[in-house]
PDB file of N, CA and C in Angstrom:
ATOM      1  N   UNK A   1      -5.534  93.979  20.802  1.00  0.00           N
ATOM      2  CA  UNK A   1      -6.710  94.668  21.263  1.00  0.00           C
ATOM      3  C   UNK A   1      -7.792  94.652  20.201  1.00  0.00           C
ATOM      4  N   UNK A   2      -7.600  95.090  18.765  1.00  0.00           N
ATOM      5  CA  UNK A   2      -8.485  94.771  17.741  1.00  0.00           C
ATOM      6  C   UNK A   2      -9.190  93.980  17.772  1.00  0.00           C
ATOM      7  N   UNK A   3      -8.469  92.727  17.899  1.00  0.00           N
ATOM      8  CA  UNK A   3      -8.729  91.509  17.526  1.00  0.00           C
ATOM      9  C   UNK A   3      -9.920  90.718  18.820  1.00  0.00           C
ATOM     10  N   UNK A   4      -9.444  91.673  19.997  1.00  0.00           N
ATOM     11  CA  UNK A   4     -10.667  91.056  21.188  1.00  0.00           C
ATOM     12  C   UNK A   4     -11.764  91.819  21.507  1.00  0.00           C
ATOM     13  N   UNK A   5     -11.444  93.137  21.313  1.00  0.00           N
ATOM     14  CA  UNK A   5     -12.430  93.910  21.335  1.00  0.00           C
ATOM     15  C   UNK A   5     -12.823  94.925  20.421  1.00  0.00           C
ATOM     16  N   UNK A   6     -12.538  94.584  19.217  1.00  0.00           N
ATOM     17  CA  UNK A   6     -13.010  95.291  17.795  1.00  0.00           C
ATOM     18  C   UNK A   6     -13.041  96.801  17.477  1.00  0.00           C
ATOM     19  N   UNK A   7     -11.818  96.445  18.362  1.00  0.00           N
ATOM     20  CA  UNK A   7     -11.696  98.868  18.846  1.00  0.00           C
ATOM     21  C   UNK A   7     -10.922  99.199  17.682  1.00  0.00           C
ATOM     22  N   UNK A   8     -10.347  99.922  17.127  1.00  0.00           N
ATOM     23  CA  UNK A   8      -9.410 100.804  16.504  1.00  0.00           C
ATOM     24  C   UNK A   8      -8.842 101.602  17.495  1.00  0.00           C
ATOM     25  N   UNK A   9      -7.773 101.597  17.086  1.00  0.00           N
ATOM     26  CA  UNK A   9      -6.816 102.792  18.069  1.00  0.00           C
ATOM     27  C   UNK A   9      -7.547 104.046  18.302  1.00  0.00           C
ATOM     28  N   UNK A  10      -8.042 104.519  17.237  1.00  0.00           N
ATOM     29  CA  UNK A  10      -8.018 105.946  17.224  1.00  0.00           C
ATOM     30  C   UNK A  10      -9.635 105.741  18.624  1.00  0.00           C
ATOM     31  N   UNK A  11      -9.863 104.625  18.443  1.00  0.00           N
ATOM     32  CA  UNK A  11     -11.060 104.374  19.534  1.00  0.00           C
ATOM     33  C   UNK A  11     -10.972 104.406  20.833  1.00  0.00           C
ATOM     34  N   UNK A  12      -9.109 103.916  21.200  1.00  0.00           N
ATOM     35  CA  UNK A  12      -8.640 103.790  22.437  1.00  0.00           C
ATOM     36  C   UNK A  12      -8.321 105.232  23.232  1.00  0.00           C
ATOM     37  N   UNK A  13      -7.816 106.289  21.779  1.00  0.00           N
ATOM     38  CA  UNK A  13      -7.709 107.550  22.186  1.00  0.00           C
ATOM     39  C   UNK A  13      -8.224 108.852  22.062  1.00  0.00           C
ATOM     40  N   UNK A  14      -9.408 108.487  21.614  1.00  0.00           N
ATOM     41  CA  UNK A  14     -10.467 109.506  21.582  1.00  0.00           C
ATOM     42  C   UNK A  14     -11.010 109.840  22.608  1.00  0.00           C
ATOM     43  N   UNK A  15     -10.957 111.443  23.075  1.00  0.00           N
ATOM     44  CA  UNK A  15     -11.646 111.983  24.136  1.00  0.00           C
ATOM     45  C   UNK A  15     -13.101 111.887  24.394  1.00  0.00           C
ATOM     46  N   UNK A  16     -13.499 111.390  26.008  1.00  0.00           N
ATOM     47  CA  UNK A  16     -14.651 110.842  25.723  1.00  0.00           C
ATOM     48  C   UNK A  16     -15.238 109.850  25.826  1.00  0.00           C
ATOM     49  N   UNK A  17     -14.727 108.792  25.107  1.00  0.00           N
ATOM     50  CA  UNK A  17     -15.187 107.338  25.615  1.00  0.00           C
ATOM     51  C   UNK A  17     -15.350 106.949  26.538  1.00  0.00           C
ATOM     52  N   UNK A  18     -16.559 106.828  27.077  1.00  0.00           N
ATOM     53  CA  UNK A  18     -16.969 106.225  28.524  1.00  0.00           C
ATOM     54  C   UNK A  18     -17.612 105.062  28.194  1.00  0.00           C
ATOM     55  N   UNK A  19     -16.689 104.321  29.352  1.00  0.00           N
ATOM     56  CA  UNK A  19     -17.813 103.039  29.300  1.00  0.00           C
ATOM     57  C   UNK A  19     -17.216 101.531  28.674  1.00  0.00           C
ATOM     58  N   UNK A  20     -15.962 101.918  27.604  1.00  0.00           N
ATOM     59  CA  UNK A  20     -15.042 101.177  26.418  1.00  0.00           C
ATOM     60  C   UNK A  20     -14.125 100.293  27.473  1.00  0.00           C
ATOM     61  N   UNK A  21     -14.167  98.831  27.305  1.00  0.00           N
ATOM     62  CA  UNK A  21     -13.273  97.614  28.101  1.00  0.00           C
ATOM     63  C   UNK A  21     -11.908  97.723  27.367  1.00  0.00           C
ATOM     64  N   UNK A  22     -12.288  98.123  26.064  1.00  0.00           N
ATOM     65  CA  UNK A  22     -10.538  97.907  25.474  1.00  0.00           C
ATOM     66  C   UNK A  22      -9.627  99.257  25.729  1.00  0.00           C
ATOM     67  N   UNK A  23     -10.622 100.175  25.685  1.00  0.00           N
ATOM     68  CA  UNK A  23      -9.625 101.684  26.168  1.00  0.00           C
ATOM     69  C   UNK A  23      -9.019 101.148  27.989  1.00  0.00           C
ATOM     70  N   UNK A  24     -10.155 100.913  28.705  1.00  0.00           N
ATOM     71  CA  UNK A  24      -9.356 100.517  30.258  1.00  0.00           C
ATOM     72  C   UNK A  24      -8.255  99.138  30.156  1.00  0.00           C
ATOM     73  N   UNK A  25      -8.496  97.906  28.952  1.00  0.00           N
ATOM     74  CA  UNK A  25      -7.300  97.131  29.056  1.00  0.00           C
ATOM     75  C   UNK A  25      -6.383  97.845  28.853  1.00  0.00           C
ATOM     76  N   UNK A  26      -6.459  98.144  27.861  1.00  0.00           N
ATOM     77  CA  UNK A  26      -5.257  99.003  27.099  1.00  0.00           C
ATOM     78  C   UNK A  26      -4.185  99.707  28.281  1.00  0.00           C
ATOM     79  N   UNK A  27      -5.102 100.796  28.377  1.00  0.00           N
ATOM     80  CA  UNK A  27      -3.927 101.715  29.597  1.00  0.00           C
ATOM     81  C   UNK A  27      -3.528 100.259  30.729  1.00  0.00           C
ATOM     82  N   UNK A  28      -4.692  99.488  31.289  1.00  0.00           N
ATOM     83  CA  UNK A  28      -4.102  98.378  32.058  1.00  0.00           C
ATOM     84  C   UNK A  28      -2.725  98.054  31.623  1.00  0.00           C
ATOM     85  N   UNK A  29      -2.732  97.287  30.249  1.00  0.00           N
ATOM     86  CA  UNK A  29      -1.602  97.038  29.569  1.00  0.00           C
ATOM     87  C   UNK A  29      -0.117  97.465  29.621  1.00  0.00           C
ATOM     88  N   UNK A  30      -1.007  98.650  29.023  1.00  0.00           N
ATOM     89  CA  UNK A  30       0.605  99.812  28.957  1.00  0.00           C
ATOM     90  C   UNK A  30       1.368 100.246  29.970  1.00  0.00           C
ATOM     91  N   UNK A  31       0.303 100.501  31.043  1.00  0.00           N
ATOM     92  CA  UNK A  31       1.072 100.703  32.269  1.00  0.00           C
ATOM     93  C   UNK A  31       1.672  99.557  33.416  1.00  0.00           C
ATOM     94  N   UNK A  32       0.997  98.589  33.120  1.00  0.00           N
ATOM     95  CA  UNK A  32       1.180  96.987  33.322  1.00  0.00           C
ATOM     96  C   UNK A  32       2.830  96.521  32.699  1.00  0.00           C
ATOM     97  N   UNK A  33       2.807  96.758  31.501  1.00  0.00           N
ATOM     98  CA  UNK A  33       4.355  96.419  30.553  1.00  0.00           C
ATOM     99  C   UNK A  33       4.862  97.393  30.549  1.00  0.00           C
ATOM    100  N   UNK A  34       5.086  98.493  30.839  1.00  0.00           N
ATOM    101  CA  UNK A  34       6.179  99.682  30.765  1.00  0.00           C
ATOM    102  C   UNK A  34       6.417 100.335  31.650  1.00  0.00           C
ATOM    103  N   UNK A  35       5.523 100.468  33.140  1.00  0.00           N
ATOM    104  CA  UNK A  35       5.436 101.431  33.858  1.00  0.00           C
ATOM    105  C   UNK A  35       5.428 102.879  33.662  1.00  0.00           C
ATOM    106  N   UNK A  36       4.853 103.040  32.443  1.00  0.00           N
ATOM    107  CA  UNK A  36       5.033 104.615  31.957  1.00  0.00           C
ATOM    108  C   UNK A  36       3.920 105.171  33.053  1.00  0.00           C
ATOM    109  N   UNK A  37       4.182 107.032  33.233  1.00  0.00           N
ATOM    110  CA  UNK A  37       3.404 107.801  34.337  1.00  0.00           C
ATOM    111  C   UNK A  37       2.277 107.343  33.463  1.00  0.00           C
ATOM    112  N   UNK A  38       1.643 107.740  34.867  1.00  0.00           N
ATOM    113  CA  UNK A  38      -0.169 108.442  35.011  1.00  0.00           C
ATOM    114  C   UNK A  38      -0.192 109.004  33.854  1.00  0.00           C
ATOM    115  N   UNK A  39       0.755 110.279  34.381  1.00  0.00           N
ATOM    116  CA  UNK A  39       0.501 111.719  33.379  1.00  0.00           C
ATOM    117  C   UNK A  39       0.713 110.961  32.144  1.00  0.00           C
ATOM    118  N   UNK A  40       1.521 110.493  31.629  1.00  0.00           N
ATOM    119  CA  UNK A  40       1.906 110.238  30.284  1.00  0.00           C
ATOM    120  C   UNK A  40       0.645 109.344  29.573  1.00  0.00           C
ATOM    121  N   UNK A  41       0.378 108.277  30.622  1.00  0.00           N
ATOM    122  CA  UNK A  41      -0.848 107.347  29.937  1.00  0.00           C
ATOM    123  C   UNK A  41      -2.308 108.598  29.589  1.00  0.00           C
ATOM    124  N   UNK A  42      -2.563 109.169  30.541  1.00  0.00           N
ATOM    125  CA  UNK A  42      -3.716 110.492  30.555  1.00  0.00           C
ATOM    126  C   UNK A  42      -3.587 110.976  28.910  1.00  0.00           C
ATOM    127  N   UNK A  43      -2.193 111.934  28.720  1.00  0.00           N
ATOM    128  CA  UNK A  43      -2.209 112.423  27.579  1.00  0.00           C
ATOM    129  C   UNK A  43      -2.320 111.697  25.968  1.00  0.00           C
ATOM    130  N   UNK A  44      -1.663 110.497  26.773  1.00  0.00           N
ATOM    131  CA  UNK A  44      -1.921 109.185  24.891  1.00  0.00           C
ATOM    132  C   UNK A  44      -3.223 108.655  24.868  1.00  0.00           C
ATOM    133  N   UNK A  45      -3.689 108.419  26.054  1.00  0.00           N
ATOM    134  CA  UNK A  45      -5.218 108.304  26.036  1.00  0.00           C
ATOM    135  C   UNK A  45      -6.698 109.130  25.413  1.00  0.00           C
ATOM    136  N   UNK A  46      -6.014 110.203  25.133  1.00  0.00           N
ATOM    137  CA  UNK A  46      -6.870 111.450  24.195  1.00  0.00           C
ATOM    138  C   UNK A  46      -7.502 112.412  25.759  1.00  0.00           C
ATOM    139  N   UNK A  47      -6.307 112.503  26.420  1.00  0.00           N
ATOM    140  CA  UNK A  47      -5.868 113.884  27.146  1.00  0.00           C
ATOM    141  C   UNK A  47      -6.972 113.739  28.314  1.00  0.00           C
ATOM    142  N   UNK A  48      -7.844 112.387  28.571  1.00  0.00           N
ATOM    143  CA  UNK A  48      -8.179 112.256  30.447  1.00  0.00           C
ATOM    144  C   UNK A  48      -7.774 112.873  31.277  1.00  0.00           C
ATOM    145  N   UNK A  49      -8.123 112.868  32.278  1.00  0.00           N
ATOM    146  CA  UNK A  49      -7.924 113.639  33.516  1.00  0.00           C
ATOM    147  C   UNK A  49      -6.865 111.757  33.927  1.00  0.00           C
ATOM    148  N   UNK A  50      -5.902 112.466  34.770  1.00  0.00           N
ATOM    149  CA  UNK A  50      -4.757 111.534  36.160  1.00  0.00           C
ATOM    150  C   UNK A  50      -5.609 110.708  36.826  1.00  0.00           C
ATOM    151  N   UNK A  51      -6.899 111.474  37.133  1.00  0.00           N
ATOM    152  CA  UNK A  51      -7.500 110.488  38.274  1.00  0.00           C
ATOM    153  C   UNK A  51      -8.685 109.614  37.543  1.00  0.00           C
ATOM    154  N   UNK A  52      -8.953 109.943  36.064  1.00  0.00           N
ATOM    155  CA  UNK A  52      -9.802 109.222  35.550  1.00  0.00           C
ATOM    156  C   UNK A  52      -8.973 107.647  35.424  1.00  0.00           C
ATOM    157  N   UNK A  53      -7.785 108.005  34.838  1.00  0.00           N
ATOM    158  CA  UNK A  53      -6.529 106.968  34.715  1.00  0.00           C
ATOM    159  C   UNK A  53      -6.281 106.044  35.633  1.00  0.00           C
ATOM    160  N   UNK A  54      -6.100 106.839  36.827  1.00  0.00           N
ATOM    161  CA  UNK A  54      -5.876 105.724  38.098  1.00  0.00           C
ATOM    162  C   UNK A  54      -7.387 105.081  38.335  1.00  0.00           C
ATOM    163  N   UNK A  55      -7.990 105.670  38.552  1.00  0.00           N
ATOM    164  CA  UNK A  55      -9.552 104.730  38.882  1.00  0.00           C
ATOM    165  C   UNK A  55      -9.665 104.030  37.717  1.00  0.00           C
ATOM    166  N   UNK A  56      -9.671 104.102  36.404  1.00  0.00           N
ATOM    167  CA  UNK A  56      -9.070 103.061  35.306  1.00  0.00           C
ATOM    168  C   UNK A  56      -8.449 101.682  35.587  1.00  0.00           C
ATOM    169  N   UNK A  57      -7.338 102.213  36.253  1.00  0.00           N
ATOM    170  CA  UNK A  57      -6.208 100.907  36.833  1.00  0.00           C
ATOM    171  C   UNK A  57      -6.973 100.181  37.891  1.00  0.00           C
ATOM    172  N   UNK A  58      -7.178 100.875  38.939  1.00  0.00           N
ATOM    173  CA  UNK A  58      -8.072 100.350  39.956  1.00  0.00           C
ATOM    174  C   UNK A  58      -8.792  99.675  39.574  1.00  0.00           C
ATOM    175  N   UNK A  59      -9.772  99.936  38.752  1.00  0.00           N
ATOM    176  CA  UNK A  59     -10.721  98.944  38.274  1.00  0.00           C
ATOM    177  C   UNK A  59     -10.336  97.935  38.066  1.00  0.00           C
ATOM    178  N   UNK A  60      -9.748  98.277  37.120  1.00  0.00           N
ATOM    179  CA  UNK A  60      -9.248  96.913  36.164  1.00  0.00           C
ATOM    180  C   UNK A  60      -8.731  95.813  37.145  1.00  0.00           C
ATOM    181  N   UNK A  61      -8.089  96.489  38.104  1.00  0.00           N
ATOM    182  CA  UNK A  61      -7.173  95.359  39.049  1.00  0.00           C
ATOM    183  C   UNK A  61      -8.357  94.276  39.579  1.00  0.00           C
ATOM    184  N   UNK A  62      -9.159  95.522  40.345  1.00  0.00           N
ATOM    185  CA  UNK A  62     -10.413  94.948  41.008  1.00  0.00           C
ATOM    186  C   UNK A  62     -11.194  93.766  39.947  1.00  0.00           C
ATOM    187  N   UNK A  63     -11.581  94.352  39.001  1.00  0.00           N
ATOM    188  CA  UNK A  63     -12.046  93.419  38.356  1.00  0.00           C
ATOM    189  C   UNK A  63     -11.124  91.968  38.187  1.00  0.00           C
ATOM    190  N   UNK A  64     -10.179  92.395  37.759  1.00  0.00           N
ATOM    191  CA  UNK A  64      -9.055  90.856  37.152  1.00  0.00           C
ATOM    192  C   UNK A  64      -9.011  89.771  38.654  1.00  0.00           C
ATOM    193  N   UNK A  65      -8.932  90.485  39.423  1.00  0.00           N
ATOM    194  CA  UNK A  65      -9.608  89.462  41.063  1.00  0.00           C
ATOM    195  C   UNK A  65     -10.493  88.800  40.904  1.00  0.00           C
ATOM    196  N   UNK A  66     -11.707  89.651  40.761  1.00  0.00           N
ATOM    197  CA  UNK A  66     -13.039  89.153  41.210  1.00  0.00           C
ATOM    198  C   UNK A  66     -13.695  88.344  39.648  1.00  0.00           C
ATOM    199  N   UNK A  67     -13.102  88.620  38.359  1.00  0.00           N
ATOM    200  CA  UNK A  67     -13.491  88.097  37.145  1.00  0.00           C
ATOM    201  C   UNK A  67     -12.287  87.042  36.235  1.00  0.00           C
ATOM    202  N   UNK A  68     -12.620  85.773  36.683  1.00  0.00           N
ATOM    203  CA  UNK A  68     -12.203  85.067  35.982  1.00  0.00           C
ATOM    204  C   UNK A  68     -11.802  85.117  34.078  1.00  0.00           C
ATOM    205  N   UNK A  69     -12.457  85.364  33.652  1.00  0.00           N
ATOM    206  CA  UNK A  69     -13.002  85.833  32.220  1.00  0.00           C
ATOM    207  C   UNK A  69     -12.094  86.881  31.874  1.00  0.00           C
ATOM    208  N   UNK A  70     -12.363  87.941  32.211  1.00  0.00           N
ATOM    209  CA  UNK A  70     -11.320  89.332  32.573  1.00  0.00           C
ATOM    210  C   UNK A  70      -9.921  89.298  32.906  1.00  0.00           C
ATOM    211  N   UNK A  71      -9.440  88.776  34.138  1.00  0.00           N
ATOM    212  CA  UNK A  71      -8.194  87.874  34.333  1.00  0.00           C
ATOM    213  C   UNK A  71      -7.674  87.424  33.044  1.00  0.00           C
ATOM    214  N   UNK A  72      -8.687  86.300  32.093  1.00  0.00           N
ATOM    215  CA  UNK A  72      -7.608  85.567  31.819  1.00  0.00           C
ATOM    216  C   UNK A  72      -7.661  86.454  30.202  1.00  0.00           C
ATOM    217  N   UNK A  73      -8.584  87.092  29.910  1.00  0.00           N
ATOM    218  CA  UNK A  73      -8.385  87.635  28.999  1.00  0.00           C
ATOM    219  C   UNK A  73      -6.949  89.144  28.832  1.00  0.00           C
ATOM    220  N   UNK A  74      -6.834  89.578  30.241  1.00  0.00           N
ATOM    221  CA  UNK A  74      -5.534  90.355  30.129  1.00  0.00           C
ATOM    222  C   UNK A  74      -4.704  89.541  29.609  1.00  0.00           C
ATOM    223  N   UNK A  75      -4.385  88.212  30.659  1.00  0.00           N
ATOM    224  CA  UNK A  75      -3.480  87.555  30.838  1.00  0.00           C
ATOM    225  C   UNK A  75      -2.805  87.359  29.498  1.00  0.00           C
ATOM    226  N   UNK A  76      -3.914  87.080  28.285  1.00  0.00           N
ATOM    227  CA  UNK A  76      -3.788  86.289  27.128  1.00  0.00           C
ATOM    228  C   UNK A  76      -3.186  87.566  26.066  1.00  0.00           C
ATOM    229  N   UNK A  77      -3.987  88.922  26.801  1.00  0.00           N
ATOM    230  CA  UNK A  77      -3.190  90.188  25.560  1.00  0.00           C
ATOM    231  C   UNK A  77      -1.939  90.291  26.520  1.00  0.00           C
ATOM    232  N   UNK A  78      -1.659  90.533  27.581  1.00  0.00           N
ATOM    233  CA  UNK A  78      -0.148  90.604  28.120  1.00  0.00           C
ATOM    234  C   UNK A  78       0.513  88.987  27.563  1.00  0.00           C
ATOM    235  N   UNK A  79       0.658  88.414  27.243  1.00  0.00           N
ATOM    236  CA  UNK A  79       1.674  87.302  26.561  1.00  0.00           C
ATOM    237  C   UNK A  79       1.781  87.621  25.147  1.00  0.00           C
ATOM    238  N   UNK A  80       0.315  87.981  24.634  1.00  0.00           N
ATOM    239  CA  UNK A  80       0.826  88.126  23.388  1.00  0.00           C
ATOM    240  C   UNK A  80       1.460  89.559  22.946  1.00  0.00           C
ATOM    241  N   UNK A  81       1.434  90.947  24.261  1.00  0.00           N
ATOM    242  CA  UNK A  81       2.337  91.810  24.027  1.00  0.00           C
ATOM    243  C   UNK A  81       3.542  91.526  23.899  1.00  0.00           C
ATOM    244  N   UNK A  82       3.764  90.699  25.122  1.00  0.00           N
ATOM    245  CA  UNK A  82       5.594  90.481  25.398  1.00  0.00           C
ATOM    246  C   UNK A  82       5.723  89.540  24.528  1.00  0.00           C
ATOM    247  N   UNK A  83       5.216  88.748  24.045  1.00  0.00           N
ATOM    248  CA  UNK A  83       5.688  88.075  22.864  1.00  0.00           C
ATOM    249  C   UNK A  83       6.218  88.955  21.421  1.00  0.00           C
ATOM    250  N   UNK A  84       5.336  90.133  21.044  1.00  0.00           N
ATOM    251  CA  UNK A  84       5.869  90.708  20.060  1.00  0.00           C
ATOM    252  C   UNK A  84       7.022  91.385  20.367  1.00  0.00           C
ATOM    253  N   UNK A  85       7.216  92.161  21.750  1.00  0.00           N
ATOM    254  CA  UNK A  85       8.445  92.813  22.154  1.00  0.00           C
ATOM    255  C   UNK A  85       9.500  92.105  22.042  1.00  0.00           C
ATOM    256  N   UNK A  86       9.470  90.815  22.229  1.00  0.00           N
ATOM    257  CA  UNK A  86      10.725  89.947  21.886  1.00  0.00           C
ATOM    258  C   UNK A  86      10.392  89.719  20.486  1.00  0.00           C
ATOM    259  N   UNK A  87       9.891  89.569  19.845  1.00  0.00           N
ATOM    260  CA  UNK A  87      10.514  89.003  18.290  1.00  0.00           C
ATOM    261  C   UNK A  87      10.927  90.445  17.591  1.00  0.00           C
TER     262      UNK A  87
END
């Protein structure tokens, strides 16, 4: 995530951030590779509201359809997640 969108963590979970592509990959991500809850992504996220979270996901989905660019840029941080989970 750093590395594509020049965030710092503490950027991904700071209450507040509106508007940030790497805070919405991110939860995409996490909840994408782990299936962890709503609730749980909400609170690591720097304590969102459930439904900010899901319209989060939504988006993101929507977008990764309709945006080539977007698509392949998940695509490229989900390989290189599951790549570190295995080594």
């Amino acid at each position: 995530m750093q590395d594509h969108f020049r965030a710092d963590f503490s950027d991904l979970t700071q209450v507040r951030r509106h508007g940030q592509e790497a805070r919405v990959a991110a939860v995409y991500l996490v909840r994408r590779l782990t299936d962890e809850k709503v609730t749980t992504l909400a609170k690591q996220f720097g304590g969102v509201r459930v439904a900010a979270i899901s319209k989060w996901l939504s988006r993101a989905e929507l977008r990764r359809e309709a945006d080539q660019s977007w698509n392949g840029l998940l695509e490229e941080l989900e390989r290189k997640c599951r790549k570190k989970a295995v080594a």
